[in-house]
C-alpha atoms as a PDB file:
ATOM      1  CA  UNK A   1       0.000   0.000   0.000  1.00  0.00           C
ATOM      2  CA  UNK A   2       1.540   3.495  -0.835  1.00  0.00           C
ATOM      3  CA  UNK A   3       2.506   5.326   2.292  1.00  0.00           C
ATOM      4  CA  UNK A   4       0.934   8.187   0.421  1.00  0.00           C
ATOM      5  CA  UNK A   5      -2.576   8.830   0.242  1.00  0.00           C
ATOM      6  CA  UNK A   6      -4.284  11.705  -1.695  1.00  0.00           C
ATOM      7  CA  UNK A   7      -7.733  14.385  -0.845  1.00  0.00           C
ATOM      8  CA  UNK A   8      -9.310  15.975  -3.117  1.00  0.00           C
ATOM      9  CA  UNK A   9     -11.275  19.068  -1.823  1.00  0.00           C
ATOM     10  CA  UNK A  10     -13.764  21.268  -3.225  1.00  0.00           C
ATOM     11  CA  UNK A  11     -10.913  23.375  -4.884  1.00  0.00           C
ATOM     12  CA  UNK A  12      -9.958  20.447  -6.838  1.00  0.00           C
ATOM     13  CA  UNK A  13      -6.292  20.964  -4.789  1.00  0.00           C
ATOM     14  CA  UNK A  14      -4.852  17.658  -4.158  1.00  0.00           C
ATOM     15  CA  UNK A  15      -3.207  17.735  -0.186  1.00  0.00           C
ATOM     16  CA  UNK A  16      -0.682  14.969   0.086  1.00  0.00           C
ATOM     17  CA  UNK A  17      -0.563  13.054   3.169  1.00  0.00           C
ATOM     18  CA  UNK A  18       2.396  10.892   4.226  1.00  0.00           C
ATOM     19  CA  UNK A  19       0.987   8.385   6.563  1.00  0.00           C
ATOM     20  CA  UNK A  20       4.618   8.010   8.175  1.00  0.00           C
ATOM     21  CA  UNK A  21       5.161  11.764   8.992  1.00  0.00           C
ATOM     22  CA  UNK A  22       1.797  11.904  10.074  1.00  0.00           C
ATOM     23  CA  UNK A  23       2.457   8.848  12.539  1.00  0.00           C
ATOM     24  CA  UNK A  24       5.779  11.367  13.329  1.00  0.00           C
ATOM     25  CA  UNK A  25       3.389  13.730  14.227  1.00  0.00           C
ATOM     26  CA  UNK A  26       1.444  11.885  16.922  1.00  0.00           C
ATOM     27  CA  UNK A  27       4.608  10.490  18.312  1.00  0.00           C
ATOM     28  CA  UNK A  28       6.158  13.504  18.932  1.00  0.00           C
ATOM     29  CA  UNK A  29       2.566  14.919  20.673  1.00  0.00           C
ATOM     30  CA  UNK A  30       2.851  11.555  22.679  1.00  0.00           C
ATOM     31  CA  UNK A  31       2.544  13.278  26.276  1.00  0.00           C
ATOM     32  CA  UNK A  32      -0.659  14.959  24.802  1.00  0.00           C
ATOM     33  CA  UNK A  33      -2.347  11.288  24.006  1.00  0.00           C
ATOM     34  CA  UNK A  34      -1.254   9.926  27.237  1.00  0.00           C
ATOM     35  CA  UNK A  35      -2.730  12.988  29.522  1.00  0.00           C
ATOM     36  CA  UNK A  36      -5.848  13.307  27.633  1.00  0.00           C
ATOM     37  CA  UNK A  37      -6.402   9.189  28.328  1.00  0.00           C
ATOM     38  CA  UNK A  38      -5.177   9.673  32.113  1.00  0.00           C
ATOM     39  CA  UNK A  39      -7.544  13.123  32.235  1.00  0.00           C
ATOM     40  CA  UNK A  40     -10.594  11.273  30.982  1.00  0.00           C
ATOM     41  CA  UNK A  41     -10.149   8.116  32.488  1.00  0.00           C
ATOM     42  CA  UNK A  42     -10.186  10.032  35.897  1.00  0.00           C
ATOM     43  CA  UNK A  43     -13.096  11.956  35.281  1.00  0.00           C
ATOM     44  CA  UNK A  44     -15.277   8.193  34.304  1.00  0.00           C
ATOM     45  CA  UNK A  45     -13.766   6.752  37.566  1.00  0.00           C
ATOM     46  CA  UNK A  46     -14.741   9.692  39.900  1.00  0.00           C
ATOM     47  CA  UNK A  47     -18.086  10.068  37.982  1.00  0.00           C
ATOM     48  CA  UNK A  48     -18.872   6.150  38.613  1.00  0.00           C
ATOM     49  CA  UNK A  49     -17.625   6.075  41.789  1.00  0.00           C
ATOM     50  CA  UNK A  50     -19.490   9.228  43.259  1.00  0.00           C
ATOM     51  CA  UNK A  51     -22.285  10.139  41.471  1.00  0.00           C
ATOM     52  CA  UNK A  52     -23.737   7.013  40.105  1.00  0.00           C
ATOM     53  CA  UNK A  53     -25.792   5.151  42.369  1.00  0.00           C
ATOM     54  CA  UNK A  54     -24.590   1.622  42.663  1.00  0.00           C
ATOM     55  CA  UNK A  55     -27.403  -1.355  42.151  1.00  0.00           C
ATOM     56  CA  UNK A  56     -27.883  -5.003  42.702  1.00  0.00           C
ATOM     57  CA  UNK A  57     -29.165  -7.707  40.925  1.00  0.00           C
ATOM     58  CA  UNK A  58     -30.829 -10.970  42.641  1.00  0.00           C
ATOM     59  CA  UNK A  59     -32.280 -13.142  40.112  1.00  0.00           C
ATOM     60  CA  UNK A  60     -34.810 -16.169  40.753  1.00  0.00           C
ATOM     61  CA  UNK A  61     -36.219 -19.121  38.256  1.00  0.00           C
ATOM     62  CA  UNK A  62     -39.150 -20.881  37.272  1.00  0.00           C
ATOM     63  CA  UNK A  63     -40.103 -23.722  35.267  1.00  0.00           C
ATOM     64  CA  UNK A  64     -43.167 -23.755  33.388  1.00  0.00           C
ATOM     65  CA  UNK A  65     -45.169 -26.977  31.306  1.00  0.00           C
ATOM     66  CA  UNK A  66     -48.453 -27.172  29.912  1.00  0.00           C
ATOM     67  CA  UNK A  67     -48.971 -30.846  30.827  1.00  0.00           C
ATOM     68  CA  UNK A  68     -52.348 -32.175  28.580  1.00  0.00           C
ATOM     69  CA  UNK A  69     -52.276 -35.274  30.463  1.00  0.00           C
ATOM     70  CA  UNK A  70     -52.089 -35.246  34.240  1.00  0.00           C
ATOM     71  CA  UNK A  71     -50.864 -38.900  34.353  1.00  0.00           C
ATOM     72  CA  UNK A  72     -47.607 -38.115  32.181  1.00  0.00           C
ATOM     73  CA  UNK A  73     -45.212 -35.914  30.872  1.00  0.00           C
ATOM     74  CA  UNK A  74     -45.535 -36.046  26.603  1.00  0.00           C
ATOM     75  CA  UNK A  75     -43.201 -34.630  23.788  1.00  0.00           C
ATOM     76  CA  UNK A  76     -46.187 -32.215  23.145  1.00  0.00           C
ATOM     77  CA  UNK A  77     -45.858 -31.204  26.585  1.00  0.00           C
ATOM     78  CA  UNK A  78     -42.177 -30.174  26.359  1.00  0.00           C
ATOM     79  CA  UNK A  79     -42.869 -28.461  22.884  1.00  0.00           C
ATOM     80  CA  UNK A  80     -46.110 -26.317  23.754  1.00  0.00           C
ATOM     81  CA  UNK A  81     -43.957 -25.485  27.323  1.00  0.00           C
ATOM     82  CA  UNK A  82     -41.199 -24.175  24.791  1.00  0.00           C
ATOM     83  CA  UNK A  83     -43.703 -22.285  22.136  1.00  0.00           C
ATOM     84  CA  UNK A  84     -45.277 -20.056  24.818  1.00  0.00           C
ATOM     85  CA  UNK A  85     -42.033 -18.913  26.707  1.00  0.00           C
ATOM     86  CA  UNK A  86     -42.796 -15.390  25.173  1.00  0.00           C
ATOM     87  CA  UNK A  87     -46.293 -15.976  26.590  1.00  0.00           C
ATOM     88  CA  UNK A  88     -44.561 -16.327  30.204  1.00  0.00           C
ATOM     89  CA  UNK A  89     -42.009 -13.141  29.827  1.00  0.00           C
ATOM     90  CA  UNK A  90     -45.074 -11.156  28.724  1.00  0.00           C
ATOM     91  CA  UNK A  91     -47.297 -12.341  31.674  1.00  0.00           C
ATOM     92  CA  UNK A  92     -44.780 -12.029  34.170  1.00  0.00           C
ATOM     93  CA  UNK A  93     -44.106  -8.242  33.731  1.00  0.00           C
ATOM     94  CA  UNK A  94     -48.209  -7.289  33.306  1.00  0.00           C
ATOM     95  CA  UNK A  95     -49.617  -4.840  34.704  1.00  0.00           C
ATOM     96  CA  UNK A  96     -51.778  -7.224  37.810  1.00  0.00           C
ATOM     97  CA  UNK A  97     -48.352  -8.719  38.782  1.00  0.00           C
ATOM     98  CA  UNK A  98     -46.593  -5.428  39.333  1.00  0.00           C
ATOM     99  CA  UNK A  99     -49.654  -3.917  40.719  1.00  0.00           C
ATOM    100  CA  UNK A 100     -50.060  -6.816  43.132  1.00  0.00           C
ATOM    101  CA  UNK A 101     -45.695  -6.623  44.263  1.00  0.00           C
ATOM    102  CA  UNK A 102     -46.249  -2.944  44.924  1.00  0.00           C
ATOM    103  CA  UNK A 103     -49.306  -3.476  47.042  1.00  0.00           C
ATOM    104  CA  UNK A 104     -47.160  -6.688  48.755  1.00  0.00           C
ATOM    105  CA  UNK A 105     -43.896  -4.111  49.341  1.00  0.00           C
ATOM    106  CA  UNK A 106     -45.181  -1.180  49.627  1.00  0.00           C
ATOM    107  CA  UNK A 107     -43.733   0.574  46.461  1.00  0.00           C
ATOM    108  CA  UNK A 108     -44.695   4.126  45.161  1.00  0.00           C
ATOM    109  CA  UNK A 109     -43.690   3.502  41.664  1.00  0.00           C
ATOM    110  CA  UNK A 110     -45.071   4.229  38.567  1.00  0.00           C
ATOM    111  CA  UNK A 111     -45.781   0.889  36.805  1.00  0.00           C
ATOM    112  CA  UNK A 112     -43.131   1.854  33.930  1.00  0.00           C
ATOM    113  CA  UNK A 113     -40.712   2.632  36.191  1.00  0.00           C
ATOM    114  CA  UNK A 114     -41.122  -0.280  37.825  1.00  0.00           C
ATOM    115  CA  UNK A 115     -41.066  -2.450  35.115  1.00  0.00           C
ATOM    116  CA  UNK A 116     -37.573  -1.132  33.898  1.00  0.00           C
ATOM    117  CA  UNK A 117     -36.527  -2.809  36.723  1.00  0.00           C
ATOM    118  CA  UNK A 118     -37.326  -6.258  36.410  1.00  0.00           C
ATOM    119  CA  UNK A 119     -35.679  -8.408  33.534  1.00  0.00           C
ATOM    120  CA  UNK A 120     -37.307 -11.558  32.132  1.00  0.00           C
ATOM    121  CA  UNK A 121     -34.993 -14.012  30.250  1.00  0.00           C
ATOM    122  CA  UNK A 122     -35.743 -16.962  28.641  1.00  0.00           C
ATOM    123  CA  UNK A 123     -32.520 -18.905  27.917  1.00  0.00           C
ATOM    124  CA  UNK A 124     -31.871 -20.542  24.433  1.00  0.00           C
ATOM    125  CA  UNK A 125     -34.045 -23.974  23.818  1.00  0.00           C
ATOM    126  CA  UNK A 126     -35.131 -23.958  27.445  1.00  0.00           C
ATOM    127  CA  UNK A 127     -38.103 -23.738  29.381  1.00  0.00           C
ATOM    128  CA  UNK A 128     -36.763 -22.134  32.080  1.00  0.00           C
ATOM    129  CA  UNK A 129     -38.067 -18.838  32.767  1.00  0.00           C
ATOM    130  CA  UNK A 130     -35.297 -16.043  34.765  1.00  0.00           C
ATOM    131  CA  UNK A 131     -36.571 -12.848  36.455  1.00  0.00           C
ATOM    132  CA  UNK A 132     -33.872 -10.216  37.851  1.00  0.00           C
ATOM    133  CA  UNK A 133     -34.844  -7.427  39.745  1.00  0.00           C
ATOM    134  CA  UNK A 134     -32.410  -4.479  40.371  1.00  0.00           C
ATOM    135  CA  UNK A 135     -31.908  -2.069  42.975  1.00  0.00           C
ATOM    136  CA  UNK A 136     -29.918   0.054  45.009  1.00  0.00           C
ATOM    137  CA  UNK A 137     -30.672  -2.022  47.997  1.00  0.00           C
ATOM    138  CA  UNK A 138     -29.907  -5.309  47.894  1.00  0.00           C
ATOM    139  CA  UNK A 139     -31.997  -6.933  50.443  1.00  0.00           C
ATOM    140  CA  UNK A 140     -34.739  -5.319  48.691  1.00  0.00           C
ATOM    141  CA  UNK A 141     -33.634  -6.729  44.871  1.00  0.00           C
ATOM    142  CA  UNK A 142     -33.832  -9.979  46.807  1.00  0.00           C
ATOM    143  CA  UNK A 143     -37.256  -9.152  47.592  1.00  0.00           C
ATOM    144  CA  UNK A 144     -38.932  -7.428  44.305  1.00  0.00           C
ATOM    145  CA  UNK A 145     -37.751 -11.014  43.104  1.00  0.00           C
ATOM    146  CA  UNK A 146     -38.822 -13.557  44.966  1.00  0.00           C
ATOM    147  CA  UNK A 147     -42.236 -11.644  45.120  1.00  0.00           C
ATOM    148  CA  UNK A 148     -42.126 -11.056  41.550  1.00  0.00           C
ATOM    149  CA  UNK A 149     -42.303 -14.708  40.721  1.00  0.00           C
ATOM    150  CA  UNK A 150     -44.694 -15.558  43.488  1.00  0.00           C
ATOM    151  CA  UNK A 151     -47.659 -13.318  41.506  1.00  0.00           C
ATOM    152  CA  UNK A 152     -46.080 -14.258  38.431  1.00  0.00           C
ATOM    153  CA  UNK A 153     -46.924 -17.947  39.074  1.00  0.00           C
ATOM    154  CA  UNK A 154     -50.538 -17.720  40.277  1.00  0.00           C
ATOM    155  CA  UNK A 155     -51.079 -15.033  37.143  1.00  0.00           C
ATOM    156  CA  UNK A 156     -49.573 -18.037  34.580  1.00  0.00           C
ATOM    157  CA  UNK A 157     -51.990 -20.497  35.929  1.00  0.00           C
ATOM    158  CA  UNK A 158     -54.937 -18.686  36.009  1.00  0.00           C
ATOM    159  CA  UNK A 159     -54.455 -17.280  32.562  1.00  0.00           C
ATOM    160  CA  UNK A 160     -52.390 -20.584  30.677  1.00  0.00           C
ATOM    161  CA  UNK A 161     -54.424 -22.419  33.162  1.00  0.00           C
ATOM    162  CA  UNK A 162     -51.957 -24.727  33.966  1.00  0.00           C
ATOM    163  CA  UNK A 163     -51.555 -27.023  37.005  1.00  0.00           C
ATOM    164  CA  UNK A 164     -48.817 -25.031  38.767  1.00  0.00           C
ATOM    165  CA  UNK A 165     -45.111 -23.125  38.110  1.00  0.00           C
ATOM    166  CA  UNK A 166     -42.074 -25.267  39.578  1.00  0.00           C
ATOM    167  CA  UNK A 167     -39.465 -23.260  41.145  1.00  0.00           C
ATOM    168  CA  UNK A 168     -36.161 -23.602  39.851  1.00  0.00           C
ATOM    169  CA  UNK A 169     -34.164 -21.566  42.541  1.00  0.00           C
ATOM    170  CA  UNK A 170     -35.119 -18.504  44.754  1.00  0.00           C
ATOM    171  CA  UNK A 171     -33.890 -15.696  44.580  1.00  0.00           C
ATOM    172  CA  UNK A 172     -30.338 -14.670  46.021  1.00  0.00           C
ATOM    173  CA  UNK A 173     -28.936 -11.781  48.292  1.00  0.00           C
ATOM    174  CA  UNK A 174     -26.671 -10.226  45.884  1.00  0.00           C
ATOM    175  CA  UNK A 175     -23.212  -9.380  47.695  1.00  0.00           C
ATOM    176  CA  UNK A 176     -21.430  -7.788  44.499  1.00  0.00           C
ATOM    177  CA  UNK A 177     -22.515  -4.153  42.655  1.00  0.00           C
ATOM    178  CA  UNK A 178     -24.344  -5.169  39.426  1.00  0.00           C
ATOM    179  CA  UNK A 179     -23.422  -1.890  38.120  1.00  0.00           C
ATOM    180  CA  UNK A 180     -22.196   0.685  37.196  1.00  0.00           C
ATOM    181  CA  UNK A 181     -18.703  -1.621  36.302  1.00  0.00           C
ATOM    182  CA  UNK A 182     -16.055   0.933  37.272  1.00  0.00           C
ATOM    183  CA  UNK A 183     -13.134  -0.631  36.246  1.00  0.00           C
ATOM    184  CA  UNK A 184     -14.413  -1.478  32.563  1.00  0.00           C
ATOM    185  CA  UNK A 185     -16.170   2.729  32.531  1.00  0.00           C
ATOM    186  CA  UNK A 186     -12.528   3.649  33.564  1.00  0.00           C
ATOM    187  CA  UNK A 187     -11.104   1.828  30.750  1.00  0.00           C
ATOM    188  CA  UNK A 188     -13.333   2.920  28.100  1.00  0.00           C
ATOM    189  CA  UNK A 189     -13.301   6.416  29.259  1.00  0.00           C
ATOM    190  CA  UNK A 190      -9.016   5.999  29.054  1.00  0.00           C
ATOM    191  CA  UNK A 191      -8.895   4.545  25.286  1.00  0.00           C
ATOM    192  CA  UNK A 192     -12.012   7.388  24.376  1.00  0.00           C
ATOM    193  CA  UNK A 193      -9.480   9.897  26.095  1.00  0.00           C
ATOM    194  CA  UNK A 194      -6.654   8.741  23.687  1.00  0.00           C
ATOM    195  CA  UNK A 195      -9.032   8.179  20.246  1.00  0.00           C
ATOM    196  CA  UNK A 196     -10.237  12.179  20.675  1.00  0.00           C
ATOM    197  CA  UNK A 197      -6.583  13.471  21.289  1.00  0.00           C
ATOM    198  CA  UNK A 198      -5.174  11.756  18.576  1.00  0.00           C
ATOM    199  CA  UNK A 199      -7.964  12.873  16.061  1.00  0.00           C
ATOM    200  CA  UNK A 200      -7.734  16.189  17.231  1.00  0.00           C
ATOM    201  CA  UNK A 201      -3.809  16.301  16.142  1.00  0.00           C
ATOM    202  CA  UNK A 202      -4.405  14.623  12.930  1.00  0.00           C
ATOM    203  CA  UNK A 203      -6.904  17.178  12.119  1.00  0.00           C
ATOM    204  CA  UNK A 204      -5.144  20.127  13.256  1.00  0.00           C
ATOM    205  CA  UNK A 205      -2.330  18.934  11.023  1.00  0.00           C
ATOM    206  CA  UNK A 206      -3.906  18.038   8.481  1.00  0.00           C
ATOM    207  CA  UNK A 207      -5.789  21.519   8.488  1.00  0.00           C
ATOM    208  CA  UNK A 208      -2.024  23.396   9.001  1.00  0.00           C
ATOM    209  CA  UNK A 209      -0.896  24.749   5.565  1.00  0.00           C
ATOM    210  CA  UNK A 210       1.728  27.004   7.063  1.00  0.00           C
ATOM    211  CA  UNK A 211       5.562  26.490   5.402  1.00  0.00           C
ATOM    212  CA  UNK A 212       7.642  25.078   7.724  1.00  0.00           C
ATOM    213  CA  UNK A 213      10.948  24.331   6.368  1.00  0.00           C
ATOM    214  CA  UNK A 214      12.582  24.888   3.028  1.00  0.00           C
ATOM    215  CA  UNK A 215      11.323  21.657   1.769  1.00  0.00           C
ATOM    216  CA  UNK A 216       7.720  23.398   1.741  1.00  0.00           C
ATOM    217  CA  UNK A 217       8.588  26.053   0.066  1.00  0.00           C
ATOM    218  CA  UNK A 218       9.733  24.393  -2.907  1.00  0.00           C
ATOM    219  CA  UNK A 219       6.995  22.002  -2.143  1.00  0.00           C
ATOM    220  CA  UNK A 220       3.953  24.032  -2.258  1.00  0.00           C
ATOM    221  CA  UNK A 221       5.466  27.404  -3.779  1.00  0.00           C
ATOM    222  CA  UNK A 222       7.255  26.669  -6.437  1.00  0.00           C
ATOM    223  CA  UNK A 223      10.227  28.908  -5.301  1.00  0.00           C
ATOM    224  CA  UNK A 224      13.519  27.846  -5.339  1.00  0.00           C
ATOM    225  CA  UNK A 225      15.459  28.391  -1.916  1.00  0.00           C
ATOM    226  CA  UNK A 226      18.746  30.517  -1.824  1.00  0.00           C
ATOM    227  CA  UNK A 227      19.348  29.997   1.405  1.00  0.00           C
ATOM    228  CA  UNK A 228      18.416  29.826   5.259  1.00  0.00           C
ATOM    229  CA  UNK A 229      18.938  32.200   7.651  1.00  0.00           C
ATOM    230  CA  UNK A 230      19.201  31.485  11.494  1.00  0.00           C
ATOM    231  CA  UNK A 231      17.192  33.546  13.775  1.00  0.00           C
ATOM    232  CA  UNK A 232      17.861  33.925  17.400  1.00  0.00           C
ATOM    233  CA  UNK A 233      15.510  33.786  20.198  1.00  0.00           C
ATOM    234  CA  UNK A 234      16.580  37.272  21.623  1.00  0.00           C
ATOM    235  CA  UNK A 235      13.812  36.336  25.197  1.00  0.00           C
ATOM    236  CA  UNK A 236      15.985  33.619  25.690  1.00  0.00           C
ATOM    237  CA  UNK A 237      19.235  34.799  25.259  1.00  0.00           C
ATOM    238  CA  UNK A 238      17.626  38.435  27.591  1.00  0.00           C
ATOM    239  CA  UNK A 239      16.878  35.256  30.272  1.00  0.00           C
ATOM    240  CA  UNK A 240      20.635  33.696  30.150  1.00  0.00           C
ATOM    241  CA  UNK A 241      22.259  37.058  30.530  1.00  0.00           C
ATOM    242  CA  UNK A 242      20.254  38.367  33.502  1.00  0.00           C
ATOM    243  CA  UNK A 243      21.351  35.021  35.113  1.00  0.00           C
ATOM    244  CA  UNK A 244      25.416  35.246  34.291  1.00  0.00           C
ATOM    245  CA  UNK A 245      25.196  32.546  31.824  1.00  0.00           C
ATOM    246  CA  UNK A 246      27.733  32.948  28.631  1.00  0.00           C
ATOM    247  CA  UNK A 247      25.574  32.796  25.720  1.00  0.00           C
ATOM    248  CA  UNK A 248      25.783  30.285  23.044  1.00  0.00           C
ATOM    249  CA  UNK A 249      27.048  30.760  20.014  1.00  0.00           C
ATOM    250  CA  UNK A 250      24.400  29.425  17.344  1.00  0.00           C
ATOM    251  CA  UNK A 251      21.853  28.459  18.908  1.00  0.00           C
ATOM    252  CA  UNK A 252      19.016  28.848  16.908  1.00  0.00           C
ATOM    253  CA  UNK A 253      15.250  27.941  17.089  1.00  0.00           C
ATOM    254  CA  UNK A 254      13.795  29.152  13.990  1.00  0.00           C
ATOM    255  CA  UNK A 255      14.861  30.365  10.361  1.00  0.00           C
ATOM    256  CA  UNK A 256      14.128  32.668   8.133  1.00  0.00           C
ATOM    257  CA  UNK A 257      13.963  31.503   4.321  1.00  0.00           C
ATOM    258  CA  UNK A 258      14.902  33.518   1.330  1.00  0.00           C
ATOM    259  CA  UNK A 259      13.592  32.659  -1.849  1.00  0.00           C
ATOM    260  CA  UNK A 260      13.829  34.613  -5.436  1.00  0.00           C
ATOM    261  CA  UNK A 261      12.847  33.417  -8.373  1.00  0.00           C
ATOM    262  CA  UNK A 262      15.765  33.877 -11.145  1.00  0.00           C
ATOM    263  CA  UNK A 263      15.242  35.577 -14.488  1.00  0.00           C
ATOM    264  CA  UNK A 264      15.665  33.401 -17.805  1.00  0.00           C
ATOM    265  CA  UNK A 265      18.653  35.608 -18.154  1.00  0.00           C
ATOM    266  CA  UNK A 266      20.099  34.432 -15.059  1.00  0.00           C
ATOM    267  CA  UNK A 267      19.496  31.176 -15.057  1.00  0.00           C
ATOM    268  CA  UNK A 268      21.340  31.008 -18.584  1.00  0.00           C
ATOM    269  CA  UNK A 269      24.314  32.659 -16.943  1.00  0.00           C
ATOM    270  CA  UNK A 270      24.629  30.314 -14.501  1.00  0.00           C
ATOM    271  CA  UNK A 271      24.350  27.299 -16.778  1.00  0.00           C
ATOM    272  CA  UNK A 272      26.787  28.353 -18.919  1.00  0.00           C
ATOM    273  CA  UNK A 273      29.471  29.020 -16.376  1.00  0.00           C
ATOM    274  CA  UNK A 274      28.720  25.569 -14.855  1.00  0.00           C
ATOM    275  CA  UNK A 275      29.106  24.495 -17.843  1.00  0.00           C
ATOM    276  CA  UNK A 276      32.593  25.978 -18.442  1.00  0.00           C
ATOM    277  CA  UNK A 277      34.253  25.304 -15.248  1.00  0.00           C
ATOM    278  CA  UNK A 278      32.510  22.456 -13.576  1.00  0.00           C
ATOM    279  CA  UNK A 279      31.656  24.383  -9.999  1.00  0.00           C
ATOM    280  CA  UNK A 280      28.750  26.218  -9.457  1.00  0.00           C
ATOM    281  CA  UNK A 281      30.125  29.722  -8.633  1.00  0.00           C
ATOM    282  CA  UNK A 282      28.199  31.813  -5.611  1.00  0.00           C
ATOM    283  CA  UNK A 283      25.172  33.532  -6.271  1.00  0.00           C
ATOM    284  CA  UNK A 284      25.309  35.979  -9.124  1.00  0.00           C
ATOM    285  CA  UNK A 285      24.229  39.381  -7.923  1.00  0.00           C
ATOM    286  CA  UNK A 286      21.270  40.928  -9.336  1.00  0.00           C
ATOM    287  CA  UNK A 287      22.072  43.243 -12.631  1.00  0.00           C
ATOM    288  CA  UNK A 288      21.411  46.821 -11.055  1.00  0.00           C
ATOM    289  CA  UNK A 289      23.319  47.689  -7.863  1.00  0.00           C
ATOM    290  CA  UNK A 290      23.227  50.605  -6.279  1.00  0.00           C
ATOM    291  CA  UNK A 291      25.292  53.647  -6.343  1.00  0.00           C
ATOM    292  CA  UNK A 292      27.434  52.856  -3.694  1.00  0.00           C
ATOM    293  CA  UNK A 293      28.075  49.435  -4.815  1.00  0.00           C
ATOM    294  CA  UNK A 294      29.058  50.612  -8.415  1.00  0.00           C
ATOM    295  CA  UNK A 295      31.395  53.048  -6.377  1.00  0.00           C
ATOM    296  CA  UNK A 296      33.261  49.886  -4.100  1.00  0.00           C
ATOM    297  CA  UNK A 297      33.556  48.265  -7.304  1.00  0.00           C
ATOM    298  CA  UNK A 298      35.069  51.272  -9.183  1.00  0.00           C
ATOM    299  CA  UNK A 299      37.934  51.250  -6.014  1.00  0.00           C
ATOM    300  CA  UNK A 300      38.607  47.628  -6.520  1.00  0.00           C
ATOM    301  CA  UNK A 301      39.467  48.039 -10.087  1.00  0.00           C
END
């Protein structure tokens, strides 16, 4: 695959994007990946540990047939049981069985509301019917449970009418936090962290059309470079004399560029005496000088 890819905007300008220089990029803003991951991987942790309330989950089974024959269990039994499990999760969470656990508990909740909070599950080629209840308390999860299936039972049999609902388990006291899952929020809030700061550089670079070096100016511009010019950072070098520090010589941390774009005429000059003696002379000076320069010339001769 070429390490190069190519954009096309509206412009019709193609922007050339080296994949490698672009990884450069994000390397060398590495500090800026890591703290935005650390930064927003805090803020999940302290938002999951302090303001989300943590719940519980106690879950309880059933086991539900439609026996035909009250002498034995048939095949048409077991396959009628597994047709109407939808039946069951539908019966289970109606509106007489939540009205009836309220009543039982002593809940002031909206039916809706309530019902978010119980789950009914019907595992894959089973008859086995699951209810979870969730809440912050676990003792009362346990409860909402246990009760659930209670009304949930005498509601099957009156409606499916069938003999009675076997219990599979009751329901437990939950001893671990169902949710919110800190550690795995903390993670996903660390990698999220990371993703945003590294788009955010790749944009802003690839957005950048500044010149940069000399290699962008012939790049972009067209121009050809005739040479680089150092450029001091006078703040700095003000900070290392009020301290009694020698400066250094050369120390640079930008540069100016030059660029001029030659004449036919001078470019033919400059061929030709390449051409002649091999070595490409120094820079020939532009055709008019000024006054004073004719005059230091004049003196030399």
């Amino acid at each position: 695959m070429d390490p190069n890819q190519r954009f096309v905007n509206d412009d019709r300008d193609e922007i050339e994007i080296d994949i490698l220089e672009l990884f450069g990029v994000v390397l060398s803003k590495i500090w800026i990946v890591i703290g935005s991951a650390v930064l927003l991987a805090a803020a999940t942790y302290l938002f999951c540990f302090f303001l989300v309330t943590p719940k519980y989950q106690s879950t309880t089974k059933i086991y539900v047939i439609n026996r035909q024959n009250s002498e034995a269990l048939t095949y048409s039994d077991l396959q009628s049981g597994t047709q109407l499990t939808k039946d069951y999760q539908e019966l289970v969470t109606s509106r007489p069985v939540l009205e009836e656990v309220k009543a039982e508990l002593g809940l002031d909740i909206e039916n809706e509301k309530f019902k978010k909070m119980i789950t009914v599950s019907v595992p894959t080629d089973t008859r086995i019917v699951s209810i979870t209840a969730e809440d912050p308390d676990p003792y009362m999860a346990r409860a909402i449970a246990d009760r659930v299936r209670i009304s949930a039972a005498e509601h099957i049999a009156n409606v499916m009418n069938t003999e009675a609902v076997n219990v599979v388990e009751e329901a437990n006291l939950p001893t671990e936090i169902s949710s919110p899952k800190t550690i795995r929020n903390t993670a996903i809030g660390g990698v999220a962290g990371a993703f945003i700061a590294v788009m955010i550089i790749i944009l802003i670079y690839i957005m950048d059309d500044t010149i940069k070096n000399p290699d962008d100016v012939e790049k972009y511009l067209g121009l050809s470079v005739l040479g680089s010019i150092p450029v001091l950072d006078e703040e700095l070098v003000r900070k290392r004399s009020g301290r009694g520090r020698k400066k250094k010589k050369g120390s640079t941390h930008s540069h100016v560029v030059a660029t001029e774009t030659l004449s036919d005429a001078s470019r033919i000059v400059r061929e030709t005496k390449a051409a002649n003696t091999g070595v490409v002379d120094e820079l020939t000076e532009p055709a008019e000088l000024s006054g004073a320069g004719r005059e230091r010339r004049g003196d030399r001769t």
